[in-house]
N, C-alpha and C. Protein backbone atom coordinates (compact mmCIF):
# COMPACT_ATOMS: atom_id res chain seq x y z
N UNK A 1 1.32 -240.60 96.24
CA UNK A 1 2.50 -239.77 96.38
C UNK A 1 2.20 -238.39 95.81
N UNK A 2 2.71 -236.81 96.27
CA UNK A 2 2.58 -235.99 95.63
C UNK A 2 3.20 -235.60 94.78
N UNK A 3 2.50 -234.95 93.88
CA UNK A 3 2.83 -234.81 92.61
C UNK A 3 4.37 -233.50 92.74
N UNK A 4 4.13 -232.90 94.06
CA UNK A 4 5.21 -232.00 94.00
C UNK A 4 6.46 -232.57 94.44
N UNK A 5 6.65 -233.79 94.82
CA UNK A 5 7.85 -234.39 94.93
C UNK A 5 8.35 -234.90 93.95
N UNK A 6 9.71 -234.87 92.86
CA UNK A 6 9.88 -235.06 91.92
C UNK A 6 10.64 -235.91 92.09
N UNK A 7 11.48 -235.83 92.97
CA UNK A 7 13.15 -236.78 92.97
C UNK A 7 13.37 -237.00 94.54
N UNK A 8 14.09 -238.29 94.20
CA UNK A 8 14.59 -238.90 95.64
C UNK A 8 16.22 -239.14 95.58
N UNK A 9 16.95 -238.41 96.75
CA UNK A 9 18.46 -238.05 97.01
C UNK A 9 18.44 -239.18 98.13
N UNK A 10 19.84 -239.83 98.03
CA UNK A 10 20.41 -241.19 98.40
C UNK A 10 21.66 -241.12 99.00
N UNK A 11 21.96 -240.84 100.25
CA UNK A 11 23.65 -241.04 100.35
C UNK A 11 23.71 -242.76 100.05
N UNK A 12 24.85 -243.15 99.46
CA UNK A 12 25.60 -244.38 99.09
C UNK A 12 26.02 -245.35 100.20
N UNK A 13 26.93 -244.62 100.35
CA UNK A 13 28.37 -245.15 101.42
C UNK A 13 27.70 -245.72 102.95
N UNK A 14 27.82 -247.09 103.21
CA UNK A 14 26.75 -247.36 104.11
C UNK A 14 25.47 -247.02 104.07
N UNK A 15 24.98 -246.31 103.53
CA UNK A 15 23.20 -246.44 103.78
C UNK A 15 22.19 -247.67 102.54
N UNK A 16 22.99 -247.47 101.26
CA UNK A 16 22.90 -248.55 100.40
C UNK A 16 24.05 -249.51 99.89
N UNK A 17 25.19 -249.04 100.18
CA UNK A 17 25.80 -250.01 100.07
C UNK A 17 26.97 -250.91 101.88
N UNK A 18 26.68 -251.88 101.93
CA UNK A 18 27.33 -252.17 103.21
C UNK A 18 28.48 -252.09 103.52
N UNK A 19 29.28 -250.73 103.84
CA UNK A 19 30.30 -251.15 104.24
C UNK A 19 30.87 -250.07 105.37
N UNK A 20 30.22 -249.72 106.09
CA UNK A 20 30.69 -249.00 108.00
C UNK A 20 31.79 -249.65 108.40
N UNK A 21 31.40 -251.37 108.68
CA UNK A 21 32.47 -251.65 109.15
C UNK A 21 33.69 -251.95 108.48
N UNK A 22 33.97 -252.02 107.04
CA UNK A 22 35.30 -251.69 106.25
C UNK A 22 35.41 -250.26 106.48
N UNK A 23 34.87 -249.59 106.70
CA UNK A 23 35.42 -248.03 107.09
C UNK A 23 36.22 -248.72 108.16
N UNK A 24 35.28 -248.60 109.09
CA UNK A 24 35.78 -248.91 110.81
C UNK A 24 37.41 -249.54 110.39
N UNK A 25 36.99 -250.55 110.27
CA UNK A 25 38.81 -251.41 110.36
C UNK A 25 39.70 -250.63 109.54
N UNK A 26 39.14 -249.88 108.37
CA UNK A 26 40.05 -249.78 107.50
C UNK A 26 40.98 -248.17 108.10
N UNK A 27 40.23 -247.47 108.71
CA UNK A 27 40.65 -246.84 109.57
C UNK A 27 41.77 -246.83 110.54
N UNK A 28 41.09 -247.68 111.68
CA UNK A 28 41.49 -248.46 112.38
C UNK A 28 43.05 -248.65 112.09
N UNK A 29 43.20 -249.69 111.18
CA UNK A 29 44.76 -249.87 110.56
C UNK A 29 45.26 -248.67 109.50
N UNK A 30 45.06 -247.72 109.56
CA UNK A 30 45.38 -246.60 108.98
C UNK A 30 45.74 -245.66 109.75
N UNK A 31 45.23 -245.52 111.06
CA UNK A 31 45.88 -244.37 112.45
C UNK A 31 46.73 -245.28 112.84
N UNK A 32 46.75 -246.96 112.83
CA UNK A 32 47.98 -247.58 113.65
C UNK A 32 49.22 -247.05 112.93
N UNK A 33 49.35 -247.05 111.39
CA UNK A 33 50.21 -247.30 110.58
C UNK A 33 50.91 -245.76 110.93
N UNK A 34 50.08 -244.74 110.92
CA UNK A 34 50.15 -243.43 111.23
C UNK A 34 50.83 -243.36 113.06
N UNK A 35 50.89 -244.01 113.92
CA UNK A 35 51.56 -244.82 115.13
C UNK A 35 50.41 -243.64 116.19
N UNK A 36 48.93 -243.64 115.58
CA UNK A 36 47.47 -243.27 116.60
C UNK A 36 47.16 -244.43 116.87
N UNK A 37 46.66 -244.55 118.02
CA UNK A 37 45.74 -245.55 118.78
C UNK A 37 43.94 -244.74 118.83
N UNK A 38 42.95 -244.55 118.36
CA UNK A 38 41.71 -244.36 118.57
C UNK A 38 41.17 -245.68 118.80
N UNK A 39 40.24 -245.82 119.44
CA UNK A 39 39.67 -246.82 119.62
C UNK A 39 38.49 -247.36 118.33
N UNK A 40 38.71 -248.53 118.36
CA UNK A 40 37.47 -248.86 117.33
C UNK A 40 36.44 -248.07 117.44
N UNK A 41 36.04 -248.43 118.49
CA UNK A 41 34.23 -247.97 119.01
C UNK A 41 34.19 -246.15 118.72
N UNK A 42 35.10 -245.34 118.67
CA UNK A 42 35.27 -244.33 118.35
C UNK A 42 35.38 -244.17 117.10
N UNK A 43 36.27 -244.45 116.46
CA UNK A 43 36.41 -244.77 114.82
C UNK A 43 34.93 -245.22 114.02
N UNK A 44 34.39 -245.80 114.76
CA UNK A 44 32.97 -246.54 114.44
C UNK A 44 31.79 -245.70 114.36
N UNK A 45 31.77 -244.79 116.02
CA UNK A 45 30.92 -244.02 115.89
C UNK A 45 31.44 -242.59 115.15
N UNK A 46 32.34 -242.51 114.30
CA UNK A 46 32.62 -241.36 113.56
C UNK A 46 32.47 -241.93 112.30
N UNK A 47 32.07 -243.10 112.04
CA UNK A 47 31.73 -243.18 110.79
C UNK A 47 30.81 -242.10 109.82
N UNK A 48 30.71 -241.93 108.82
CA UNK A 48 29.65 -240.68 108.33
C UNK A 48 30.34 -239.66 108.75
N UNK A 49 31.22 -238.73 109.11
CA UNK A 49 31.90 -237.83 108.92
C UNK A 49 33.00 -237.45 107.46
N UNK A 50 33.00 -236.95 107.57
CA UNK A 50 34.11 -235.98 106.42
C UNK A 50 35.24 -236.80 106.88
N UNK A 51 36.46 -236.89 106.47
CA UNK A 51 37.20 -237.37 106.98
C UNK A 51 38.42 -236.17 107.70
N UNK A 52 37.89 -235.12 107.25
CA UNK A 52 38.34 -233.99 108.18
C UNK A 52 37.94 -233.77 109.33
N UNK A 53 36.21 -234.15 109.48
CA UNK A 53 36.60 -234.30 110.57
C UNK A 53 36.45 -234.85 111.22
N UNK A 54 36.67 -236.65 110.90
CA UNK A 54 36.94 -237.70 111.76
C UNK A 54 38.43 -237.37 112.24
N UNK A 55 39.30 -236.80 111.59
CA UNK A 55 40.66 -236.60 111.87
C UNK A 55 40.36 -235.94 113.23
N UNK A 56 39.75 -234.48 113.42
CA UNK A 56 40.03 -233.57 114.06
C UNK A 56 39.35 -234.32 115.42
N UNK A 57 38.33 -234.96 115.04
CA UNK A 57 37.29 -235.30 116.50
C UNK A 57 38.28 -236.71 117.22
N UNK A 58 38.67 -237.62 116.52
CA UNK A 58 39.88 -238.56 116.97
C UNK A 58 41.10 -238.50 116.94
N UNK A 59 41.88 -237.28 116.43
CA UNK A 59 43.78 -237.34 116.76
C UNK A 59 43.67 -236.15 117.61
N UNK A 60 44.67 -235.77 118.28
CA UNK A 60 44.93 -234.98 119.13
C UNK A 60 45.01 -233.24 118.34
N UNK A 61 44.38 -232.49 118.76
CA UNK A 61 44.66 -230.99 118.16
C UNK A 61 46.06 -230.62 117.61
N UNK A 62 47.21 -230.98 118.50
CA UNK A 62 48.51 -230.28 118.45
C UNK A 62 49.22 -231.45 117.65
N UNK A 63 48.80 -232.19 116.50
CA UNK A 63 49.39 -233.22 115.99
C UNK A 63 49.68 -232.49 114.63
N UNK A 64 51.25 -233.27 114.21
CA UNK A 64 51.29 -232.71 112.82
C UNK A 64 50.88 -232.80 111.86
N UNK A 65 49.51 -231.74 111.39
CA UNK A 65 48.46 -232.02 110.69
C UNK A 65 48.24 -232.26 108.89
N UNK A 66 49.96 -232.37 108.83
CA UNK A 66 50.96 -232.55 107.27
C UNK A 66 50.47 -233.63 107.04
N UNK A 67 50.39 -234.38 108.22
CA UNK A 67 50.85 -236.09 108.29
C UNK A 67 48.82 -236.13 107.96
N UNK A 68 48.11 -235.64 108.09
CA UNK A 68 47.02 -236.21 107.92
C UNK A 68 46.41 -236.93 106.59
N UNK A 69 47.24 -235.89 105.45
CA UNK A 69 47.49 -236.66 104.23
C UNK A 69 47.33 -237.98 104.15
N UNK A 70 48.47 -238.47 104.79
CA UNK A 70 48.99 -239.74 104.89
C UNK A 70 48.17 -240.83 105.45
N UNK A 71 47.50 -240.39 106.50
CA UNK A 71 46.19 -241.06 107.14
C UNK A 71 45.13 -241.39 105.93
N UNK A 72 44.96 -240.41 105.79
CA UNK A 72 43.91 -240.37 104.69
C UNK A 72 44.09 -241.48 103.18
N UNK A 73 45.36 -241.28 102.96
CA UNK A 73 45.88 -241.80 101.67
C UNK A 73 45.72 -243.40 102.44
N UNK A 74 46.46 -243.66 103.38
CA UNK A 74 46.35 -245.16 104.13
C UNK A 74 45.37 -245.46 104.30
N UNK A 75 44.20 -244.95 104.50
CA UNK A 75 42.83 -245.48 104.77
C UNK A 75 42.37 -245.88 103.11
N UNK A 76 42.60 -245.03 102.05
CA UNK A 76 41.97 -245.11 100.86
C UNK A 76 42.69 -246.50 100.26
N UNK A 77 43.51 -246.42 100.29
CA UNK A 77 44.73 -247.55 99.91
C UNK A 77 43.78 -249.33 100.43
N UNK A 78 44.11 -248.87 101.83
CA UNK A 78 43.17 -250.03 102.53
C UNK A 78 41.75 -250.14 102.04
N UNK A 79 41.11 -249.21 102.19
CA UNK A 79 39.78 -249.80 102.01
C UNK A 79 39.15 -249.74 99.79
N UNK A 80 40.38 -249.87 99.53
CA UNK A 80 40.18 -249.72 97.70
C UNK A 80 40.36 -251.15 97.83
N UNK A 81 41.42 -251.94 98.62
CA UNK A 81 41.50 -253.69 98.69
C UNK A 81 40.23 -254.34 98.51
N UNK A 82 38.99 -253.74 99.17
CA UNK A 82 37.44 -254.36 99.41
C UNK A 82 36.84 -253.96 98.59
N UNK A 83 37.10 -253.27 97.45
CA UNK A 83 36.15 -252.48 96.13
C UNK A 83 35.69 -253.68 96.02
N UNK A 84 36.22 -254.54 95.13
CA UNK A 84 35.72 -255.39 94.32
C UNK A 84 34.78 -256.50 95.13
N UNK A 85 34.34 -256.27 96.32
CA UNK A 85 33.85 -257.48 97.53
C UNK A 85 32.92 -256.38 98.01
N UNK A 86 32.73 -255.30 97.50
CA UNK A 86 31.27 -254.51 97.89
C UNK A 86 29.98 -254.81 97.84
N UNK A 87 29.31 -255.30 98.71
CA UNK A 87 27.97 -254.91 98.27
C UNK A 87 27.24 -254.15 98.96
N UNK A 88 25.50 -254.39 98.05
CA UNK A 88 24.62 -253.71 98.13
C UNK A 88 23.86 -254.43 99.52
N UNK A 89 23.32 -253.14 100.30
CA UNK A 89 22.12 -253.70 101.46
C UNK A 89 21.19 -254.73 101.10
N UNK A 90 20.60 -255.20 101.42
CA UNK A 90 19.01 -255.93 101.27
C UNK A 90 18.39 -254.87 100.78
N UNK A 91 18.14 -255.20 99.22
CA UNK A 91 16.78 -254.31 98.70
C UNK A 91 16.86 -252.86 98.56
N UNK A 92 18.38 -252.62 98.21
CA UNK A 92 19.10 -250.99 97.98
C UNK A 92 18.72 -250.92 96.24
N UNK A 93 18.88 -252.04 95.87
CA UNK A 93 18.86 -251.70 94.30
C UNK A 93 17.54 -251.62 93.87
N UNK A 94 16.45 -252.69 94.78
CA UNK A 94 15.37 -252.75 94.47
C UNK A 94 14.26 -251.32 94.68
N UNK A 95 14.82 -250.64 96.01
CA UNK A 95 14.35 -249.37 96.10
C UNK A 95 14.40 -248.39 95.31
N UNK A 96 15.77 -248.32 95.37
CA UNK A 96 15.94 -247.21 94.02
C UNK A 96 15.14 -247.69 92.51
N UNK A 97 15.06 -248.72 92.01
CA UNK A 97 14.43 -249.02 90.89
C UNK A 97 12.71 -248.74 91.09
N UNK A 98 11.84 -248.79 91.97
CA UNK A 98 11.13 -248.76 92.79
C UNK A 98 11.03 -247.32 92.71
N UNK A 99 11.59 -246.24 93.16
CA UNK A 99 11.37 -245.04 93.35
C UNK A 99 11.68 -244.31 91.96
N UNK A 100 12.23 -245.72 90.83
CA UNK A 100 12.19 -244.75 89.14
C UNK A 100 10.49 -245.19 88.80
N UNK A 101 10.28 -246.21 88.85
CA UNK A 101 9.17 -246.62 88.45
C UNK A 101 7.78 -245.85 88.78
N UNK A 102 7.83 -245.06 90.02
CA UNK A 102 6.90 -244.28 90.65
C UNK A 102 6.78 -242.63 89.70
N UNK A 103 8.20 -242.59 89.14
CA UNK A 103 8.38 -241.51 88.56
C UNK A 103 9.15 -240.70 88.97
N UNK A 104 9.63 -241.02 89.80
CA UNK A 104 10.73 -240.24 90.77
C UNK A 104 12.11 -240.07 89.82
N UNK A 105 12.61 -239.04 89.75
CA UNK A 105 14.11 -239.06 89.52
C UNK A 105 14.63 -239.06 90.51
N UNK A 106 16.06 -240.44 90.30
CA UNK A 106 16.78 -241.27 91.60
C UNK A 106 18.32 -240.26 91.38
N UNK A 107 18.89 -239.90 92.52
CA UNK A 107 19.96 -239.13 92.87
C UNK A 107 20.62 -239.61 93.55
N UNK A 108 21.91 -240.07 93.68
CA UNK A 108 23.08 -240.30 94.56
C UNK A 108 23.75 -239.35 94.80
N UNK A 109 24.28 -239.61 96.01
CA UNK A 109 25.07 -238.11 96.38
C UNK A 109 25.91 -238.99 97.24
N UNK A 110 27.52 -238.61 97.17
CA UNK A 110 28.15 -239.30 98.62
C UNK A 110 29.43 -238.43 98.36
N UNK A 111 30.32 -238.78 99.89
CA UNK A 111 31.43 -237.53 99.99
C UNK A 111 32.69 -238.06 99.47
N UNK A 112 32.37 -239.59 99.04
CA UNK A 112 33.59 -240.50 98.05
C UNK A 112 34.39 -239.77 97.29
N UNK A 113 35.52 -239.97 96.85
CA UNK A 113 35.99 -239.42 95.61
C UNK A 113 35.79 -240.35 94.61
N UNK A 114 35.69 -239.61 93.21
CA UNK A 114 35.34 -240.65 91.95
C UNK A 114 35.49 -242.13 91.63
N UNK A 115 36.66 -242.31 92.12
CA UNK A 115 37.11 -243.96 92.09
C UNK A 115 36.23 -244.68 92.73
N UNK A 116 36.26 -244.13 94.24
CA UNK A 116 35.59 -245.10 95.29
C UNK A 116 33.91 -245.08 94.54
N UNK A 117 33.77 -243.56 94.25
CA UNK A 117 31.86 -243.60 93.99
C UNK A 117 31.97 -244.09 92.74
N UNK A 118 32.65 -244.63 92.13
CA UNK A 118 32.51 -245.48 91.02
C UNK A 118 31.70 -246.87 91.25
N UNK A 119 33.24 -247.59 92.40
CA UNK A 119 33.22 -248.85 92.85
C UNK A 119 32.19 -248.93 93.82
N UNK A 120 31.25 -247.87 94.20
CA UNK A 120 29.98 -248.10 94.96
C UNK A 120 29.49 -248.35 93.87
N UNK A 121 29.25 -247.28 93.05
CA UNK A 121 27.53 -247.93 92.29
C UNK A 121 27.91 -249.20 91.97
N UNK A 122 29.23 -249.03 91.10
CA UNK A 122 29.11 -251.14 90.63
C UNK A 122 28.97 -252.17 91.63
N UNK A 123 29.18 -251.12 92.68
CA UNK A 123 28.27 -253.14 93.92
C UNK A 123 26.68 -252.91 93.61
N UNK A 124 26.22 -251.47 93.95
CA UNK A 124 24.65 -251.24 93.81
C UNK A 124 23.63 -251.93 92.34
N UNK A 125 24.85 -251.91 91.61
CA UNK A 125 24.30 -252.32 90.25
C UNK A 125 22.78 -252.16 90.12
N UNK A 126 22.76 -250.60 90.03
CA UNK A 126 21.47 -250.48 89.76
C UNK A 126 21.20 -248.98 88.37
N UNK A 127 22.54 -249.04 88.15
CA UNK A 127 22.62 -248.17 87.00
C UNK A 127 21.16 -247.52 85.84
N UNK A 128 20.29 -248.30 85.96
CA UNK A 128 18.97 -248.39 84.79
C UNK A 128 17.92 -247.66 86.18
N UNK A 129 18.39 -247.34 87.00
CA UNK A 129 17.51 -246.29 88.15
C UNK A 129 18.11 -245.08 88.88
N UNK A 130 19.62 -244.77 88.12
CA UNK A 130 19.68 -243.25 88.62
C UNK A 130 19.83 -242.48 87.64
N UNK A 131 19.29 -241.49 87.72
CA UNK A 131 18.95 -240.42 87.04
C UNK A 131 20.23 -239.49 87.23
N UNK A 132 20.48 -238.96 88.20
CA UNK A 132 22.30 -237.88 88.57
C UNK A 132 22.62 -238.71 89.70
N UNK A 133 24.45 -237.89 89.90
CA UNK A 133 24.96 -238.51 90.94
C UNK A 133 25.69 -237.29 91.47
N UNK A 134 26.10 -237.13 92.58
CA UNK A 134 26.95 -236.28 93.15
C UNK A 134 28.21 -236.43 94.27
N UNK A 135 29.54 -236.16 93.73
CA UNK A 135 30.23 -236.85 94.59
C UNK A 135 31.06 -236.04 95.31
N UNK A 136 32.38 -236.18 96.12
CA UNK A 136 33.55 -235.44 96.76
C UNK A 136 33.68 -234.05 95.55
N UNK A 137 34.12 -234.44 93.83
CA UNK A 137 34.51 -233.80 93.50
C UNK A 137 33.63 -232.75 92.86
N UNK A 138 32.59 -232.34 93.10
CA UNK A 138 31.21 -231.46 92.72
C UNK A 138 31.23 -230.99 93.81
N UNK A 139 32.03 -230.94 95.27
CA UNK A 139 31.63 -229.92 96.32
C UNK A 139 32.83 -229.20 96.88
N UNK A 140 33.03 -228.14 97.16
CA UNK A 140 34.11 -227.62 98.33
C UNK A 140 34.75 -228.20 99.40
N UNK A 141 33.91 -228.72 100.53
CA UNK A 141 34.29 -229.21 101.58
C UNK A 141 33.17 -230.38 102.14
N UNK A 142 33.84 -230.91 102.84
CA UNK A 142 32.99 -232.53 103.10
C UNK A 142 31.88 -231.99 103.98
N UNK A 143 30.77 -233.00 104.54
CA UNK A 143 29.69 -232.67 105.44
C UNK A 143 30.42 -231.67 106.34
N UNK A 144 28.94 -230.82 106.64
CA UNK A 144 29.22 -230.20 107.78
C UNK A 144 28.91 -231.20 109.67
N UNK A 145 29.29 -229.78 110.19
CA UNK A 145 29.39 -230.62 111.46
C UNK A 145 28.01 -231.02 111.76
N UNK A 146 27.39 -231.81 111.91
CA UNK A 146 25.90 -232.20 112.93
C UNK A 146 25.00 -232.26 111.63
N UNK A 147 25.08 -232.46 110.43
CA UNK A 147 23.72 -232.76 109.49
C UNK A 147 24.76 -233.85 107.84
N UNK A 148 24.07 -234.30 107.60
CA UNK A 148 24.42 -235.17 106.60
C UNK A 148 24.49 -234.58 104.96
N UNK A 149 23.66 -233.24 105.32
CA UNK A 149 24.10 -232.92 103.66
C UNK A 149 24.06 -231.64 103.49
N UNK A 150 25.05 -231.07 102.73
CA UNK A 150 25.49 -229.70 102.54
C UNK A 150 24.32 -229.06 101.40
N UNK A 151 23.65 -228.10 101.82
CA UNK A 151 22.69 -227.71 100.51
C UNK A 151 23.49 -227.38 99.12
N UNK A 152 24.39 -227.25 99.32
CA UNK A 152 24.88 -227.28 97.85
C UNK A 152 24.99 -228.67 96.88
N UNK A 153 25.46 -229.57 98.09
CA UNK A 153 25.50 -230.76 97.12
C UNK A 153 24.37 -230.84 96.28
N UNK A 154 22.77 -231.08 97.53
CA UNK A 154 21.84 -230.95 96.85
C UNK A 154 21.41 -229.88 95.36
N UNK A 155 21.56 -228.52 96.15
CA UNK A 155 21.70 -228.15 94.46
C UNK A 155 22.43 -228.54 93.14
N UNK A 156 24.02 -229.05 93.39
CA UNK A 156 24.94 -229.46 92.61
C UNK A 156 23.93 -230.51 92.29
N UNK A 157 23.42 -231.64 92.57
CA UNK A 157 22.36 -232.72 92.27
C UNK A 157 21.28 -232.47 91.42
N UNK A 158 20.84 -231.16 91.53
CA UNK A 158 19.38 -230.80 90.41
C UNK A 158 20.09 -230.35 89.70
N UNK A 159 20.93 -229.64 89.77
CA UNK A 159 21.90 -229.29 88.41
C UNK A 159 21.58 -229.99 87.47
N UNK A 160 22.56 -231.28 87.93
CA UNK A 160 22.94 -232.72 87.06
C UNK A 160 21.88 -233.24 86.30
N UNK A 161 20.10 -233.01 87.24
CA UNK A 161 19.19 -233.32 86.42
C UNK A 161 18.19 -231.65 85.74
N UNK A 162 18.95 -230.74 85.66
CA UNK A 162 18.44 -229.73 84.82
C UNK A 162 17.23 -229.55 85.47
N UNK A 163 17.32 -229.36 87.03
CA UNK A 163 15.95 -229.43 87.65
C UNK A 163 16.45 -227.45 88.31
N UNK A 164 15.14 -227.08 89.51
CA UNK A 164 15.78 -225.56 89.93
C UNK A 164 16.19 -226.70 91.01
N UNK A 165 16.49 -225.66 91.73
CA UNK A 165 17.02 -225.46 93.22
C UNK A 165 16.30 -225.75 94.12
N UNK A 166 16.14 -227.21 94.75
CA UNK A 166 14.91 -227.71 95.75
C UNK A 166 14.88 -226.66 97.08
N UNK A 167 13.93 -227.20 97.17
CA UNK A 167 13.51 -226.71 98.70
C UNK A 167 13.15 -228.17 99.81
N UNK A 168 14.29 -228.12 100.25
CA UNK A 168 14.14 -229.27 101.50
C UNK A 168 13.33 -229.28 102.49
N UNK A 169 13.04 -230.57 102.54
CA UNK A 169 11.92 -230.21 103.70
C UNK A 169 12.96 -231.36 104.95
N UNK A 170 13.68 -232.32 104.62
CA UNK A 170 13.90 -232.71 105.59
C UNK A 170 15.75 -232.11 105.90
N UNK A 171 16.43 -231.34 105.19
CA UNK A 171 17.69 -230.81 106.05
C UNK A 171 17.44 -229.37 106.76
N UNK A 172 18.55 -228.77 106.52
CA UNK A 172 18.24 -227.76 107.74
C UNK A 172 18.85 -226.74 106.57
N UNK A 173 18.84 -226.62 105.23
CA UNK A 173 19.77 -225.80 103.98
C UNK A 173 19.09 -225.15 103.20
N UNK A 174 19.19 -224.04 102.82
CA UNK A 174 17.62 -223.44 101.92
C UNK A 174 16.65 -222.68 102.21
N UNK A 175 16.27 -222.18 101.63
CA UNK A 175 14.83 -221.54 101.93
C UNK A 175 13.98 -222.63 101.67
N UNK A 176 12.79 -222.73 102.39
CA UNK A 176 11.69 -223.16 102.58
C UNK A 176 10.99 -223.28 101.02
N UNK A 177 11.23 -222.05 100.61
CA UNK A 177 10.04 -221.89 99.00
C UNK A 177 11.09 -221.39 98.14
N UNK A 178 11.23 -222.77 97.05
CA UNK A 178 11.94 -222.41 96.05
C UNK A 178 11.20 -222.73 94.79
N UNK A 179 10.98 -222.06 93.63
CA UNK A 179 10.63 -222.94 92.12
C UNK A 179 11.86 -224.33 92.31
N UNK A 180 10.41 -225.42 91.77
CA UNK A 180 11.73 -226.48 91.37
C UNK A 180 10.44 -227.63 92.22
N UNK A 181 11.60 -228.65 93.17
CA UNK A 181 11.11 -229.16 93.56
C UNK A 181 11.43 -229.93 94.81
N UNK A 182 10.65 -230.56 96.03
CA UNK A 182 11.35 -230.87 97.21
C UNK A 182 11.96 -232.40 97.29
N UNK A 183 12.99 -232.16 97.43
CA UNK A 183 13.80 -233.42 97.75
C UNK A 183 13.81 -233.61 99.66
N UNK A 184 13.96 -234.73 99.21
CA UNK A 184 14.37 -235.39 100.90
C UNK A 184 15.30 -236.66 100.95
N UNK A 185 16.21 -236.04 101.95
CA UNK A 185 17.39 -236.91 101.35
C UNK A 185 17.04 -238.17 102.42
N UNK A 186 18.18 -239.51 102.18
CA UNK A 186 17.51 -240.45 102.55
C UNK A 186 19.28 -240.96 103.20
């Protein structure tokens, strides 16, 4: 491994811990309650969005966008029922422990708010292998449209470990050549 890679960045939410399809449903019965019909398979493939703008890409433009609150709050409500029934992928905890042992400082990053990115790591239970975390409330606004991570989060992330300001090699955020070191998010 090179020595100029220091740390490895992790989204949470479905990629290590399993739960897309508690999004999906939990959704799902959260636009019914809201009296939207989206289709699963839509709801599904908007998983990994902001939830701004799963709103905007599945309810209608000219909808009263007050009420989105409420969507939002109904989805959180619903899918806080499954906290405690979270788990981890096959071999999410073992990786990350795995990538401390190499020497890597381990980073989480997800667009959760505190509660929920709480009740992730405690399914991940892998606490003794992350080094920082970064969540909803360390950023401005959720993912952007078409890439998975906002370069700030990432910086907000070396912050946390008193590192500079990476230089990514796998998003599209940054200059190319920064002091510090390259992350690649996962």
């Amino acid at each position: 491994m090179s020595r100029s890679v220091q740390a490895a960045l992790f989204d949470v939410d479905g990629t290590l811990v399993d739960t897309n399809y508690l999004h999906a449903v939990t959704w799902w019965e959260a636009f019914a309650q809201a009296g939207h019909q989206p289709s699963m398979a839509d709801i599904h493939r908007a998983i990994g969005m902001g939830s701004d703008q799963m709103l905007d890409k599945l309810l209608p433009p000219d909808r009263d966008r007050d009420a989105d609150a409420d969507v939002r709050a109904a989805h959180s409500t619903l899918y806080a029922t499954y906290w405690s029934r979270l788990r981890p992928l096959p071999g999410a905890a073992d990786l990350l422990r795995a990538c401390k042992r190499r020497g890597l400082g381990v980073v989480l990053a997800s667009s959760a708010d505190e509660p929920e990115f709480n009740a992730l790591r405690a399914a991940l239970d892998a606490e003794d292998a992350i080094d920082a975390a970064t969540f909803a409330g360390d950023v401005e606004s959720s993912k952007p449209p078409r890439t998975w991570w906002r370069w700030h989060w990432i910086r907000s992330a070396c912050r946390h470990m008193r590192r500079y300001s990476p230089a990514t090699r796998s998003g599209t955020y940054g200059p190319a050549r920064r002091p510090g070191f390259r992350v690649s998010a996962c």
